[in-house]
Protein backbone atom coordinates (compact mmCIF):
# COMPACT_ATOMS: atom_id res chain seq x y z
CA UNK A 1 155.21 38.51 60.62
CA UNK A 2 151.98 39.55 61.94
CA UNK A 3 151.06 40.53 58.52
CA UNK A 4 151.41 37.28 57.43
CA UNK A 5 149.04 35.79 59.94
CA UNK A 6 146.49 38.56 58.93
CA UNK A 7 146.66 37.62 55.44
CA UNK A 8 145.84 33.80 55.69
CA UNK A 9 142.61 35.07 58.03
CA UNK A 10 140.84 36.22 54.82
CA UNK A 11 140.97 35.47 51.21
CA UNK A 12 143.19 37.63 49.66
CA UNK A 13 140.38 38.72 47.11
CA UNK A 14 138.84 40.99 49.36
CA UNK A 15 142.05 42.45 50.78
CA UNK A 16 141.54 45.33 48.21
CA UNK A 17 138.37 46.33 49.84
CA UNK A 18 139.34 45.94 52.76
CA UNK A 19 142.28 48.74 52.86
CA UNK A 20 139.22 50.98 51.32
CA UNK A 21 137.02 50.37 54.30
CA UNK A 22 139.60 50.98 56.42
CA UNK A 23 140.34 54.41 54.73
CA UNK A 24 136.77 55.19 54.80
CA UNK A 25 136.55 54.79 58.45
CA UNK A 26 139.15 56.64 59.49
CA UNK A 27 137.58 59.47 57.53
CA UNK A 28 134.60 59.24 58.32
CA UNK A 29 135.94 58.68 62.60
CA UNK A 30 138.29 62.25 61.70
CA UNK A 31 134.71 64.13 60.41
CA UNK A 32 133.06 62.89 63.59
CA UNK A 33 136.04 64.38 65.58
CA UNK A 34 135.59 67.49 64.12
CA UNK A 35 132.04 67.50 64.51
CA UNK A 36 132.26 66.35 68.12
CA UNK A 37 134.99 69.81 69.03
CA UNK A 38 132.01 72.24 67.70
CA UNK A 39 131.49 73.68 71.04
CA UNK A 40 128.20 74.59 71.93
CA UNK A 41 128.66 78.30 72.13
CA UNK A 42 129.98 78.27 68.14
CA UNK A 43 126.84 76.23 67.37
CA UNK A 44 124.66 79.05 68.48
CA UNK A 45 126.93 81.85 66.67
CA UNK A 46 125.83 80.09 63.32
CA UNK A 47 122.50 81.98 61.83
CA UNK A 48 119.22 79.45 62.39
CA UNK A 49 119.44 77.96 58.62
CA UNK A 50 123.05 76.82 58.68
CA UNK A 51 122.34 75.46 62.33
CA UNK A 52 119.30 73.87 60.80
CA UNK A 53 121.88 72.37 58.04
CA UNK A 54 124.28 70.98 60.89
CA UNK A 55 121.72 69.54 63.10
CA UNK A 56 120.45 67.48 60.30
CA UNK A 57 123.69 66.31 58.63
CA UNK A 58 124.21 65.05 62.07
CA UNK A 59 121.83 63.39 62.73
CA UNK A 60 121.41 61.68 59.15
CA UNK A 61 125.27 60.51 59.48
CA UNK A 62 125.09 58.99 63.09
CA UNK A 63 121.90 57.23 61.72
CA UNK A 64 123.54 56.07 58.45
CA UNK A 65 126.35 55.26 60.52
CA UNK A 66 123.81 52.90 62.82
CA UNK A 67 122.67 51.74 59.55
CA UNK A 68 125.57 50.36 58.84
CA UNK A 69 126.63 48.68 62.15
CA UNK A 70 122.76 46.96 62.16
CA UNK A 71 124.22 45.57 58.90
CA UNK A 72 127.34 44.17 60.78
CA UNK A 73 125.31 42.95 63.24
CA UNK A 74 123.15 40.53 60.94
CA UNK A 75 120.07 42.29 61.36
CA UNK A 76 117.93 43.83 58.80
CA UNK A 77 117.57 47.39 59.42
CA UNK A 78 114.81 47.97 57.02
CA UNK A 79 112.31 46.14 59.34
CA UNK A 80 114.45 48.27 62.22
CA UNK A 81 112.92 51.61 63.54
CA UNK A 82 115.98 53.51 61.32
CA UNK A 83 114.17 53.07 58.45
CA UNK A 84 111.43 55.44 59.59
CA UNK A 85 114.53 57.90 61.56
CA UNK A 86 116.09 58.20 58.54
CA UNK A 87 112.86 58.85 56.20
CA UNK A 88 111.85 61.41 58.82
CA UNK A 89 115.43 63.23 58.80
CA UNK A 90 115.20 62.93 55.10
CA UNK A 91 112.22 64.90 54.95
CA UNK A 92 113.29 67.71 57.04
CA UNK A 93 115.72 67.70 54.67
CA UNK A 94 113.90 68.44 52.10
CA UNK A 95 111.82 70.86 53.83
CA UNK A 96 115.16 72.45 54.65
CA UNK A 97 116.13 72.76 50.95
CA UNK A 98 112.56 74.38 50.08
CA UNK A 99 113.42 76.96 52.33
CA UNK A 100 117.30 77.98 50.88
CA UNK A 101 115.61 77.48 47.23
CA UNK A 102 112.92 80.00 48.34
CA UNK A 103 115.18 82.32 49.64
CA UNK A 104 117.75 82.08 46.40
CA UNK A 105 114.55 82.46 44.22
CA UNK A 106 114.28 85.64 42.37
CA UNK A 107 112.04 88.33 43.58
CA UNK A 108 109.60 90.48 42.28
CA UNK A 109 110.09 94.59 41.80
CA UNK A 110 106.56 95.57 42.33
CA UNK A 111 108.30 99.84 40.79
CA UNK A 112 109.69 97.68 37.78
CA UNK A 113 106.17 95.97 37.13
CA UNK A 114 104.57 98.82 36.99
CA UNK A 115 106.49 100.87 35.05
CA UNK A 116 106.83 97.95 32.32
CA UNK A 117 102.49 98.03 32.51
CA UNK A 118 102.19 101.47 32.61
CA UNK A 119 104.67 101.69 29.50
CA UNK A 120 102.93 98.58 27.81
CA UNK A 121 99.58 100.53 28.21
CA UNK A 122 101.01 103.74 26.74
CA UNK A 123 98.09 105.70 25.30
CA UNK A 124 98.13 108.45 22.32
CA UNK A 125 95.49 110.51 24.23
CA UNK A 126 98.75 111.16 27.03
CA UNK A 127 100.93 111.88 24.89
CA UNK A 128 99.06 114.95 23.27
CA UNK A 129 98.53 116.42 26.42
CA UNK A 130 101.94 116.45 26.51
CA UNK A 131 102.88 117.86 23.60
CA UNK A 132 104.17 114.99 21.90
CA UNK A 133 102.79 114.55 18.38
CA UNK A 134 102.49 110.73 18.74
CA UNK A 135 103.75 109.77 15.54
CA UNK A 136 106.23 107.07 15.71
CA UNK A 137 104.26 105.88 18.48
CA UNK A 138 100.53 105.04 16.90
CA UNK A 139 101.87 101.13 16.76
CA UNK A 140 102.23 100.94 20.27
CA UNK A 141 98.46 102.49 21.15
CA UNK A 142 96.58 99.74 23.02
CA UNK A 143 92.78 100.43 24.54
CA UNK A 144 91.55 99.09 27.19
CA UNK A 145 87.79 98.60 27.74
């Protein structure tokens, strides 16, 4: 019966949405939970980037989540001060990714570089002194001056 008195106290339209905000809430109130058990002391264990990475997810989600009550609430939260919060978390965000991308990027083996030069500079002259008779190899001669 209560149901029933629920269901005249909003068009019946919106009751679709409404069972997906509710889902979406107790989600997103079971992430915060876990968040909220992450003792200190297994905060610190984490290496400074991944800390870096939970700090800021943090932070972003109990602003978006302010975001969203503002909205509730009537009040325009683009002329609000979370505007700017969440611009400035957004940026350390980026800043954050720079840092993982620079660290996945691919490096440079300074022995490899030089043997690839030192093989793409390959000289006849060498060679001789080697006893090679340089041959097969006149296509490859390359001076430098």
């Amino acid at each position: 019966m209560a149901d029933e008195g629920l269901a005249e106290d909003y068009p019946t339209e919106i009751e679709e949405y409404l069972t997906g905000f509710e889902s979406s809430v107790s989600s997103v109130l079971s992430v915060i939970q876990t968040l909220m058990s992450v003792s200190k002391g297994e905060h610190l264990k984490l290496d400074p980037l991944d800390q870096a990475k939970l700090d800021l997810m943090s932070a972003y989600t109990l602003n978006s989540l302010f975001w969203m009550y503002l909205m509730t609430q009537g009040v325009n939260p683009k002329e609000h001060g979370i505007k700017q919060e969440l611009e400035r978390i957004r940026t350390y965000m980026n800043r954050l990714k720079e840092i993982t991308d620079k660290k996945k990027a691919a490096r440079l083996d300074k022995g490899a570089a030089s043997r690839f030069v030192r093989n793409a500079l390959w000289d006849a002259e060498d060679s001789k002194g080697k006893g090679s008779t340089g041959g097969p190899h006149k296509a490859k001669q390359r001076k430098l001056n």
